[in-house]
PDB file of N, CA and C in Angstrom:
ATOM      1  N   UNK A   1      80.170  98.989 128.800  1.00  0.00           N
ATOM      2  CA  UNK A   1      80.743  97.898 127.999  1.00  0.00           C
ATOM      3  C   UNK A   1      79.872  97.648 126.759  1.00  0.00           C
ATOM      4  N   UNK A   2      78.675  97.419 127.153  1.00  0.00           N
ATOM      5  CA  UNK A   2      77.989  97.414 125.755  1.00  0.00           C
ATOM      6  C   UNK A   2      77.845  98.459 124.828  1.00  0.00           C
ATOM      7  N   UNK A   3      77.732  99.843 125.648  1.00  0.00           N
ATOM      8  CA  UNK A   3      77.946 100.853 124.539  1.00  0.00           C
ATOM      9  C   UNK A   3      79.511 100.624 123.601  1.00  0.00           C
ATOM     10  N   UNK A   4      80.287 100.522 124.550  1.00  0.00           N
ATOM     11  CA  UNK A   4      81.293 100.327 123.706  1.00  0.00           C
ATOM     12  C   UNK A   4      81.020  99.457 122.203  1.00  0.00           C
ATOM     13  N   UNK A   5      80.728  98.069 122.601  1.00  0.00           N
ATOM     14  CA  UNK A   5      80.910  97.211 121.859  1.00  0.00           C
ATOM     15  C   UNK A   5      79.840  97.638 120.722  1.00  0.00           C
ATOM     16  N   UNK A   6      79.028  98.548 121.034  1.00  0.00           N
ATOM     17  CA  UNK A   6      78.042  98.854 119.893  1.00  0.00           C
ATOM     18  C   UNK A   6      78.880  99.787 118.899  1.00  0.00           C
ATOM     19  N   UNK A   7      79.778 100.633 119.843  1.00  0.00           N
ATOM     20  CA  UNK A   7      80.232 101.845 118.581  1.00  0.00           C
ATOM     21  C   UNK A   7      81.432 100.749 118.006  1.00  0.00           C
ATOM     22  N   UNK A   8      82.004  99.366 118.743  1.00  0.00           N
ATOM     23  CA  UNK A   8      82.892  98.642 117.647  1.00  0.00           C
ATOM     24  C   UNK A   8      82.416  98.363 116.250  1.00  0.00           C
ATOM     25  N   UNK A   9      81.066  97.785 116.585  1.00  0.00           N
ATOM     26  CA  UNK A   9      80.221  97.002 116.052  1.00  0.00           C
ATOM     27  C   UNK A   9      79.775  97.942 114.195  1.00  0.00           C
ATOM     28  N   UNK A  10      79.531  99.219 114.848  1.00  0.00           N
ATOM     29  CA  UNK A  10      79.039 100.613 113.999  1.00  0.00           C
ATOM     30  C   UNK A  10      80.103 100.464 113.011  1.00  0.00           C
ATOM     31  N   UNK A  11      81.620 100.740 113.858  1.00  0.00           N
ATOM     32  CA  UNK A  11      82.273 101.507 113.053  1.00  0.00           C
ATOM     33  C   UNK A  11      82.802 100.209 111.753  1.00  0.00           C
ATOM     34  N   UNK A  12      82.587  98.795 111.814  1.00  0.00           N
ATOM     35  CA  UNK A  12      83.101  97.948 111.339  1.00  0.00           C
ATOM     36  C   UNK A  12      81.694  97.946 110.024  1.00  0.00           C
ATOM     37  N   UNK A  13      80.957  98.114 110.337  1.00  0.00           N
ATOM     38  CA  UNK A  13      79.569  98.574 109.676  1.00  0.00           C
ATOM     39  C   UNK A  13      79.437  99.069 108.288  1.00  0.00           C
ATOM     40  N   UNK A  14      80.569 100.635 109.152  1.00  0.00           N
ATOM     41  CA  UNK A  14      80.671 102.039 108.542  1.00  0.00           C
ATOM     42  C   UNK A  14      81.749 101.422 107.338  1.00  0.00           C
ATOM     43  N   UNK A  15      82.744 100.705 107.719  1.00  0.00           N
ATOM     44  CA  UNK A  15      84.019 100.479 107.118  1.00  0.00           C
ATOM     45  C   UNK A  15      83.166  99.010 105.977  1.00  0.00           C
ATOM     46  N   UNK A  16      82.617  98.297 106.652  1.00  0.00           N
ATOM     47  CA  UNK A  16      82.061  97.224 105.308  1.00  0.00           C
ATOM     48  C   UNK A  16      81.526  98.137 104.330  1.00  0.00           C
ATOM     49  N   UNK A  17      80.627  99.099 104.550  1.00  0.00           N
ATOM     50  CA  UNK A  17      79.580  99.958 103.973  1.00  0.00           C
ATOM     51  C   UNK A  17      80.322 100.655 102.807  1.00  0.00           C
ATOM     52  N   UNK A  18      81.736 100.963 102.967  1.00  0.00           N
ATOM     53  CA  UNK A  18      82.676 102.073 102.336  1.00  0.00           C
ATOM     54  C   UNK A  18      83.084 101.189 101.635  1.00  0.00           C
ATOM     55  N   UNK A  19      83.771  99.664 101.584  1.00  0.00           N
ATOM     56  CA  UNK A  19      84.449  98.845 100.536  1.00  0.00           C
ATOM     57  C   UNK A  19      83.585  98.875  99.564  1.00  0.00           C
ATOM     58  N   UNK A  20      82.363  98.062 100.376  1.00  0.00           N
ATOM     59  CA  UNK A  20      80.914  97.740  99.478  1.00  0.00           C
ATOM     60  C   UNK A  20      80.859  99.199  98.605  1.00  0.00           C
ATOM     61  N   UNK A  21      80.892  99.904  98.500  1.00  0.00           N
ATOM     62  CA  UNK A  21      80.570 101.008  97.764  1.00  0.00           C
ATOM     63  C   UNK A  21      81.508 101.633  96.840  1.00  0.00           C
ATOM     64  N   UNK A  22      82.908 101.387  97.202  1.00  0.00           N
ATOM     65  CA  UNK A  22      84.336 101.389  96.601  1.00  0.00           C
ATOM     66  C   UNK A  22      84.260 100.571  95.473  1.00  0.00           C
ATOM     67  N   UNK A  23      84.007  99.000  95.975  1.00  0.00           N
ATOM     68  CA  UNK A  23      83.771  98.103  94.397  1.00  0.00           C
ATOM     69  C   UNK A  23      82.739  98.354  93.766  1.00  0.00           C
ATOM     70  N   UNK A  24      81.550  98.998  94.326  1.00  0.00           N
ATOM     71  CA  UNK A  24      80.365  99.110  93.346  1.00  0.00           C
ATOM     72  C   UNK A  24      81.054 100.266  92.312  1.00  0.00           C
ATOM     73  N   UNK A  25      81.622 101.541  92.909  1.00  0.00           N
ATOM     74  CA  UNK A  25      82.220 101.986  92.122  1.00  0.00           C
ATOM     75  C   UNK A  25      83.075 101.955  91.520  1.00  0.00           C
ATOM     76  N   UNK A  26      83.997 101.098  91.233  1.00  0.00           N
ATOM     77  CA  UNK A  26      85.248 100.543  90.229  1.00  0.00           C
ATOM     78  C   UNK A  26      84.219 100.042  89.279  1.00  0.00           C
ATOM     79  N   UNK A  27      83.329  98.857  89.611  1.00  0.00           N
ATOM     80  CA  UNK A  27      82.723  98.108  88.974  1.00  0.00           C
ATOM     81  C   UNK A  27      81.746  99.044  87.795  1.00  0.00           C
ATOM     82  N   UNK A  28      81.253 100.263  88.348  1.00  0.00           N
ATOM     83  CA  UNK A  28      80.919 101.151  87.321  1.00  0.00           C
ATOM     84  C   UNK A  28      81.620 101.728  86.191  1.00  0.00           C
ATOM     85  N   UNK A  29      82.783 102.336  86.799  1.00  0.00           N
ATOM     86  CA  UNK A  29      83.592 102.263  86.426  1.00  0.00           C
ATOM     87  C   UNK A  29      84.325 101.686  85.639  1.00  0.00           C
TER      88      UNK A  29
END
């Protein structure tokens, strides 16, 4: 159960990590 909730935890992480980096790049852009 906790492993689970760790790879939830990751992948929501992974997915903030990718917006955050999406607007940094427009914003260069």
């Amino acid at each position: 159960m906790k492993r689970k909730r760790y790879t939830k935890a990751r992948k929501h992480c992974c997915t903030y990590r990718t917006r955050l980096e999406l607007a940094v790049e427009m914003l260069n852009v």
